[in-house]
N, C-alpha and C. Protein backbone atom coordinates (compact mmCIF):
# COMPACT_ATOMS: atom_id res chain seq x y z
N UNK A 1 -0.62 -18.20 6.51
CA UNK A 1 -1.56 -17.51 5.64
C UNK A 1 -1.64 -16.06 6.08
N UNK A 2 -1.42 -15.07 5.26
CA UNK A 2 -1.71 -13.52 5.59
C UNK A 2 -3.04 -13.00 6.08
N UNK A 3 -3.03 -12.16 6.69
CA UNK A 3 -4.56 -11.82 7.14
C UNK A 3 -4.91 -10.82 6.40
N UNK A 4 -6.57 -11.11 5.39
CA UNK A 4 -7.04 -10.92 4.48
C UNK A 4 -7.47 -8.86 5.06
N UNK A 5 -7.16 -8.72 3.99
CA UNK A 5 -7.71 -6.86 4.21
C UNK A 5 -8.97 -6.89 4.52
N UNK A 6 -9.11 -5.59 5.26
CA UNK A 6 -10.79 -5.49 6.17
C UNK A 6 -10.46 -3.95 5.95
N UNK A 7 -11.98 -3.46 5.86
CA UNK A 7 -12.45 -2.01 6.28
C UNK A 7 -11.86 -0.96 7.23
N UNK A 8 -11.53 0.23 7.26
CA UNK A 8 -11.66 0.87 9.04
C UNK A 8 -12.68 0.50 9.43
N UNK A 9 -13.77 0.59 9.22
CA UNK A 9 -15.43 0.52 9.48
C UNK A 9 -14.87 -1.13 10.71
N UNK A 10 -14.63 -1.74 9.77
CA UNK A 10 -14.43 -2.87 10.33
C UNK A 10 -13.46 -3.37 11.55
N UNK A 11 -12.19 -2.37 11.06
CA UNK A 11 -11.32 -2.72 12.02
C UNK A 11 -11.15 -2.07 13.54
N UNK A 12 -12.15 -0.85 13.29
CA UNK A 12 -12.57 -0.17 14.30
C UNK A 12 -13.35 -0.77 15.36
N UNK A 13 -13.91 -1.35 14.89
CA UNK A 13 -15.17 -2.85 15.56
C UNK A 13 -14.17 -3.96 16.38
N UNK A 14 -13.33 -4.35 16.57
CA UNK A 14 -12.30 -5.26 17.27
C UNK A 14 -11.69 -4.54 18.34
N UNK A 15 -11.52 -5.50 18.71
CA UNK A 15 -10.97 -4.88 20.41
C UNK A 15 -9.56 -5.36 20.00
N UNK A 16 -8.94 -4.94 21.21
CA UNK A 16 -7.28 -5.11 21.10
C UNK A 16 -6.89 -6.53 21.04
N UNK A 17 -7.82 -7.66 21.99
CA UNK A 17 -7.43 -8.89 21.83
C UNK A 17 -7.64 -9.93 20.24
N UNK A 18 -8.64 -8.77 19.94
CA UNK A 18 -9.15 -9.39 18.33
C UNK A 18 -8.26 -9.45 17.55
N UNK A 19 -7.29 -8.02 17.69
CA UNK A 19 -6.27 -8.04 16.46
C UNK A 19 -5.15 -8.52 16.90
N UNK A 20 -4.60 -8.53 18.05
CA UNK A 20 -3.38 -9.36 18.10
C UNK A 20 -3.18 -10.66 17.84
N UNK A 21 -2.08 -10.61 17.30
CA UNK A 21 -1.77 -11.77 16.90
C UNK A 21 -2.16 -12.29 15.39
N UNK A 22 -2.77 -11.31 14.85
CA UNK A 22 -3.72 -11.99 13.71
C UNK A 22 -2.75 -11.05 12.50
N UNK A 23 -1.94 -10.30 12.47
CA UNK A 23 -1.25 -9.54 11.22
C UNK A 23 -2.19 -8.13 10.80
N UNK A 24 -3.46 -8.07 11.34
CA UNK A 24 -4.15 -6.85 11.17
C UNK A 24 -3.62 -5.69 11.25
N UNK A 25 -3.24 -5.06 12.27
CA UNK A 25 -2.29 -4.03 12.81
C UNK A 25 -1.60 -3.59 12.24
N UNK A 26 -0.61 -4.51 11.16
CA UNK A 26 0.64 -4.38 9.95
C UNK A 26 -0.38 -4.05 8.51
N UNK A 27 -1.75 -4.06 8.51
CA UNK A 27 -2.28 -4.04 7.10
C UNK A 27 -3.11 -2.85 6.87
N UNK A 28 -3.37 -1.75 5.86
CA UNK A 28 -3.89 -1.33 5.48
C UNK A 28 -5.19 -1.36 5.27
N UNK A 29 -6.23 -0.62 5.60
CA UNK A 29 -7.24 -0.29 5.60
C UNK A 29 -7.61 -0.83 3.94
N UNK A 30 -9.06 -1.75 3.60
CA UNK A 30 -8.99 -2.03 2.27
C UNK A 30 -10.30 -0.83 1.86
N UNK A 31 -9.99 -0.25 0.75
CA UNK A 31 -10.78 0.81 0.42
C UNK A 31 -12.04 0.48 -0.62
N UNK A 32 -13.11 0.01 -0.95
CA UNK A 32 -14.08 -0.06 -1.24
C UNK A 32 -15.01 0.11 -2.23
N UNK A 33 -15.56 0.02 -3.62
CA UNK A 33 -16.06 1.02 -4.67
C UNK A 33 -15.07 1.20 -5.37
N UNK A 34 -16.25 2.24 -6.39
CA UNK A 34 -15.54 2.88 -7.78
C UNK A 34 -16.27 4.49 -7.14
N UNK A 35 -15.12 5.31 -7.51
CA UNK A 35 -15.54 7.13 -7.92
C UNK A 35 -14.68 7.93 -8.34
N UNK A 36 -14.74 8.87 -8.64
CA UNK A 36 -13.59 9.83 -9.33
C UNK A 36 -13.54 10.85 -7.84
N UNK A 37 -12.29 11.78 -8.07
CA UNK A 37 -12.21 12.76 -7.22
C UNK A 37 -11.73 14.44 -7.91
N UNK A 38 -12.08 14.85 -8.11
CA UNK A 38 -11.95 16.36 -8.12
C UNK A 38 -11.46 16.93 -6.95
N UNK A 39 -10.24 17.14 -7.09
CA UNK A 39 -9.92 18.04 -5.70
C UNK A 39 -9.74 19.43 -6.11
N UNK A 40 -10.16 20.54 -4.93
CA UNK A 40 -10.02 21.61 -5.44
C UNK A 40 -8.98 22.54 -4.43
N UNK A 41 -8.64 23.17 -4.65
CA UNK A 41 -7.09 24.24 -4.40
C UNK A 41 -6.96 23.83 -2.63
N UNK A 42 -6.11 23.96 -1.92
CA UNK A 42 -5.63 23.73 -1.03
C UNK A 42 -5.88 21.89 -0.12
N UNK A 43 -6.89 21.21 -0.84
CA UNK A 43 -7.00 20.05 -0.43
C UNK A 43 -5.78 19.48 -0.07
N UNK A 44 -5.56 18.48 1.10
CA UNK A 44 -4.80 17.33 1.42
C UNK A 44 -5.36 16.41 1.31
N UNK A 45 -4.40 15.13 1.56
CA UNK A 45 -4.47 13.84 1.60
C UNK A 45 -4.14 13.31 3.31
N UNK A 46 -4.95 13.16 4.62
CA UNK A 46 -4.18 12.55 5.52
C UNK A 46 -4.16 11.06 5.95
N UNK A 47 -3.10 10.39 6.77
CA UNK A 47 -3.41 9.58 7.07
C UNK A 47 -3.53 8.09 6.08
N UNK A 48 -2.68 8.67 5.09
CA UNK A 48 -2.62 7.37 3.79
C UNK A 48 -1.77 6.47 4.32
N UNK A 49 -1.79 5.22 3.49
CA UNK A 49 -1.40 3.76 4.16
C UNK A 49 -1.38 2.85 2.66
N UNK A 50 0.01 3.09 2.34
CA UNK A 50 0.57 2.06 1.16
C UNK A 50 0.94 0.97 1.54
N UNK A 51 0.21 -0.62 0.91
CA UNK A 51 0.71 -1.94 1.12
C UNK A 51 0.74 -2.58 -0.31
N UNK A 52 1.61 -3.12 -0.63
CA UNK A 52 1.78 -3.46 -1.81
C UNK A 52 1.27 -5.35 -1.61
N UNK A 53 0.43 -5.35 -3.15
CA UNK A 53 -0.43 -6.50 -3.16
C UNK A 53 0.31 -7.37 -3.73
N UNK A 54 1.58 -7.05 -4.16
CA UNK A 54 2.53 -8.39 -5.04
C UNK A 54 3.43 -7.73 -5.19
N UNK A 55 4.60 -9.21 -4.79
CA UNK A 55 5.98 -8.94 -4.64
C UNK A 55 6.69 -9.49 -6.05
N UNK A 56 7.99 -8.40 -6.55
CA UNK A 56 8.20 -9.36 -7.65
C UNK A 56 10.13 -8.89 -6.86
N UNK A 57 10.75 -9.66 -7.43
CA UNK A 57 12.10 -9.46 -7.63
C UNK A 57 12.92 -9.70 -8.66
N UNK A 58 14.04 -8.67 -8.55
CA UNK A 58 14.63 -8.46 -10.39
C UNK A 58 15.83 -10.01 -9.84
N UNK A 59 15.86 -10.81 -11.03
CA UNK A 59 16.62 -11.89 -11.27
C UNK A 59 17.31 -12.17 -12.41
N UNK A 60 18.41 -12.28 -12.43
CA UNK A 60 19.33 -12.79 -13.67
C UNK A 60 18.93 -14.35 -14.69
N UNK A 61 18.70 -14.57 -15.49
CA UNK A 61 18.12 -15.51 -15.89
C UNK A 61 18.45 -15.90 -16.97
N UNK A 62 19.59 -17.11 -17.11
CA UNK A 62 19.85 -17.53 -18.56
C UNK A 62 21.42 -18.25 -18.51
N UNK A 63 21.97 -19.01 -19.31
CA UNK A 63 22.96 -19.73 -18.88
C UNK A 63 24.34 -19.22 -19.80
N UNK A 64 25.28 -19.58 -19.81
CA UNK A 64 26.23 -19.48 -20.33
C UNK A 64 26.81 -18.55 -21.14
N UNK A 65 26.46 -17.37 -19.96
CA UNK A 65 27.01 -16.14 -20.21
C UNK A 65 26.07 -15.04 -20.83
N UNK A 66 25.02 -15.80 -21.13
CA UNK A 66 23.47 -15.03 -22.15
C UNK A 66 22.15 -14.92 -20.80
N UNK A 67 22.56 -13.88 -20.06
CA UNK A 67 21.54 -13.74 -19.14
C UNK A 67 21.14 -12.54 -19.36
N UNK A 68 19.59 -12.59 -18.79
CA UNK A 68 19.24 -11.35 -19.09
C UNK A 68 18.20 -11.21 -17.60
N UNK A 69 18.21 -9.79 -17.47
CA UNK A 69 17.26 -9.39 -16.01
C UNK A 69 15.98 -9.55 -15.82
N UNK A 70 15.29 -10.48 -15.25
CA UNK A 70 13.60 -10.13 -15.42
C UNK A 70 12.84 -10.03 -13.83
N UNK A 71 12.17 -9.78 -13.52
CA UNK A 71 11.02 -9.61 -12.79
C UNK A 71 10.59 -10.70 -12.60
N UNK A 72 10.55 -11.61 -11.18
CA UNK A 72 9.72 -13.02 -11.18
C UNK A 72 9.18 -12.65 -10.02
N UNK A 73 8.01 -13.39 -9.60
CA UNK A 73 7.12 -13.36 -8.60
C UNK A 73 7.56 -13.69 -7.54
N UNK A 74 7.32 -13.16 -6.22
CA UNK A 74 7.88 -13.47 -5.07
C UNK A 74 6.84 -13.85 -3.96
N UNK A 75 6.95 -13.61 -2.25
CA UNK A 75 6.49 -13.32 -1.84
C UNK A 75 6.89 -12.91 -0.15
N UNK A 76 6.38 -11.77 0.38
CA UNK A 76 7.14 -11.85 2.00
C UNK A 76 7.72 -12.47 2.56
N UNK A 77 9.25 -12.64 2.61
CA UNK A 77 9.91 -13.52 4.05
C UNK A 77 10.55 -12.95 4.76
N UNK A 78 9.77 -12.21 5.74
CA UNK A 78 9.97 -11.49 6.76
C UNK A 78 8.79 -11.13 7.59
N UNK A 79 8.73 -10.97 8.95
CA UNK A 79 7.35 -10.67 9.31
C UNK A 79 7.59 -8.83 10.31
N UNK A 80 8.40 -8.67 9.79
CA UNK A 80 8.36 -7.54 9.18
C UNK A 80 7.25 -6.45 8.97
N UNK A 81 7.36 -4.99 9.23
CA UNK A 81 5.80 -4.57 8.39
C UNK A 81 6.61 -3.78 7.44
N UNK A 82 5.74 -3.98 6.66
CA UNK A 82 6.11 -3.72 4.95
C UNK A 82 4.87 -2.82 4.49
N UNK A 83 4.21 -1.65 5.69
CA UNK A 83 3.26 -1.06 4.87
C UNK A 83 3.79 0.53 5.44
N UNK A 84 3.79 1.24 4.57
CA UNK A 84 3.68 2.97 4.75
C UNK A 84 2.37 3.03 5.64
N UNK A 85 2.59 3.94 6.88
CA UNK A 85 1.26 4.66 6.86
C UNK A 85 1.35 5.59 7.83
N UNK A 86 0.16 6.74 7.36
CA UNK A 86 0.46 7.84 8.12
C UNK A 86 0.73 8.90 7.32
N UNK A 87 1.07 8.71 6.06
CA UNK A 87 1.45 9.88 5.13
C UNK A 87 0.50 10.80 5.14
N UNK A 88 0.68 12.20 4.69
CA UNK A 88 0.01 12.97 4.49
C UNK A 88 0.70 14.04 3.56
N UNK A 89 0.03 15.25 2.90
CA UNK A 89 0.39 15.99 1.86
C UNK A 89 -0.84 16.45 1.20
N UNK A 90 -0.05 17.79 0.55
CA UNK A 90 -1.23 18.37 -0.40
C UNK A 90 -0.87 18.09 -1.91
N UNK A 91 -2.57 17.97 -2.19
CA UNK A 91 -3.34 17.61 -3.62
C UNK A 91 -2.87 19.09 -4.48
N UNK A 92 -2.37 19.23 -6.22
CA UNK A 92 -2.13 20.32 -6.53
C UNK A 92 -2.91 19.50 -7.81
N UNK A 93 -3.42 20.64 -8.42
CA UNK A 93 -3.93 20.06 -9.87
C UNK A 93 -3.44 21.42 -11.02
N UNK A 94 -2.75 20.74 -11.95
CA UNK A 94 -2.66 21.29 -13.06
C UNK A 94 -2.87 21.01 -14.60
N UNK A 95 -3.87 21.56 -15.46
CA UNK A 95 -4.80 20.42 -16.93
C UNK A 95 -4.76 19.16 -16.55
N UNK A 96 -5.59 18.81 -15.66
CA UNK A 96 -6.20 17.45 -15.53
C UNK A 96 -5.04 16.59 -14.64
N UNK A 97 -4.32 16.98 -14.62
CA UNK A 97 -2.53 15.97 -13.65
C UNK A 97 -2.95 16.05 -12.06
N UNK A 98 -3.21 15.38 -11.35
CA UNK A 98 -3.11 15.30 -9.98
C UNK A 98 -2.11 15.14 -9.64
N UNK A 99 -1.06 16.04 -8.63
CA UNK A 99 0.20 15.62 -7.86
C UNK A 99 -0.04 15.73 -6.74
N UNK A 100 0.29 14.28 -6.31
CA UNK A 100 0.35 14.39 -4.29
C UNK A 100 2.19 15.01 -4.55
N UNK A 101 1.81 15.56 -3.56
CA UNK A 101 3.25 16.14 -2.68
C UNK A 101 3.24 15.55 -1.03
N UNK A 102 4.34 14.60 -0.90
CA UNK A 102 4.15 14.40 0.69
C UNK A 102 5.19 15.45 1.46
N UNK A 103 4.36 15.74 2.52
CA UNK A 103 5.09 16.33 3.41
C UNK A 103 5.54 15.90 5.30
N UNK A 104 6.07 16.36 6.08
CA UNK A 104 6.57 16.05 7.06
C UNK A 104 5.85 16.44 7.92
C-alpha cells in the first residue's frame, strides 16, 4: 500500500525514525484549500515537488491487424522515486497567461 500524502506542517513533525521506511521521503508535500494567485513582476516559484496521482500507459489494442493506441490505467512497479523536487523558477505574466520558466 503507498503512503498516503501528508502536509509539510505535518511532515516536519516526524523524526527520522518516523519516516523511514514508510515511502514518505519519496512523496510530495500534499497542498491544501482553494485560492487564486496573482503574481506580480519578478516573483519565483521555489522548492516545487511534482508527483503524479495516476499512471496510465499508451497500449496497442485490437486484433487482426485493426489496432489502435489507447491510454489504460496503470500503476508503479518500481520502488523507485518517481517525484520531481526542488524545482525552482520565475513566474512571468502576460493578459492573464501565467508562465513558470524553470531554471538551474
Amino acid at each position: 500500500m503507498p503512503a498516503q500524502a501528508i502536509t509539510k506542517s505535518e511532515l516536519n513533525q516526524l523524526s527520522y525514525l518516523q519516516v523511514k521506511g514508510t515511502g514518505l521521503a519519496n512523496r510530495c508535500s500534499e497542498v491544501i484549500g482553494e485560492d487564486t494567485i496573482t503574481p506580480k513582476g519578478g516573483s519565483r516559484i521555489v522548492d516545487l515537488c511534482i508527483e503524479p496521482k495516476a499512471w496510465a500507459v499508451e497500449e496497442e489494442i485490437g486484433k487482426a491487424g485493426k489496432t489502435e493506441k489507447k491510454f489504460v490505467n496503470s500503476k508503479v512497479m518500481t520502488r523507485q522515486t518517481y517525484t520531481l523536487e526542488g524545482i525552482e523558477g520565475s513566474i512571468k505574466t502576460d493578459g492573464g497567461v501565467i508562465t513558470f520558466v524553470e531554471e538551474e
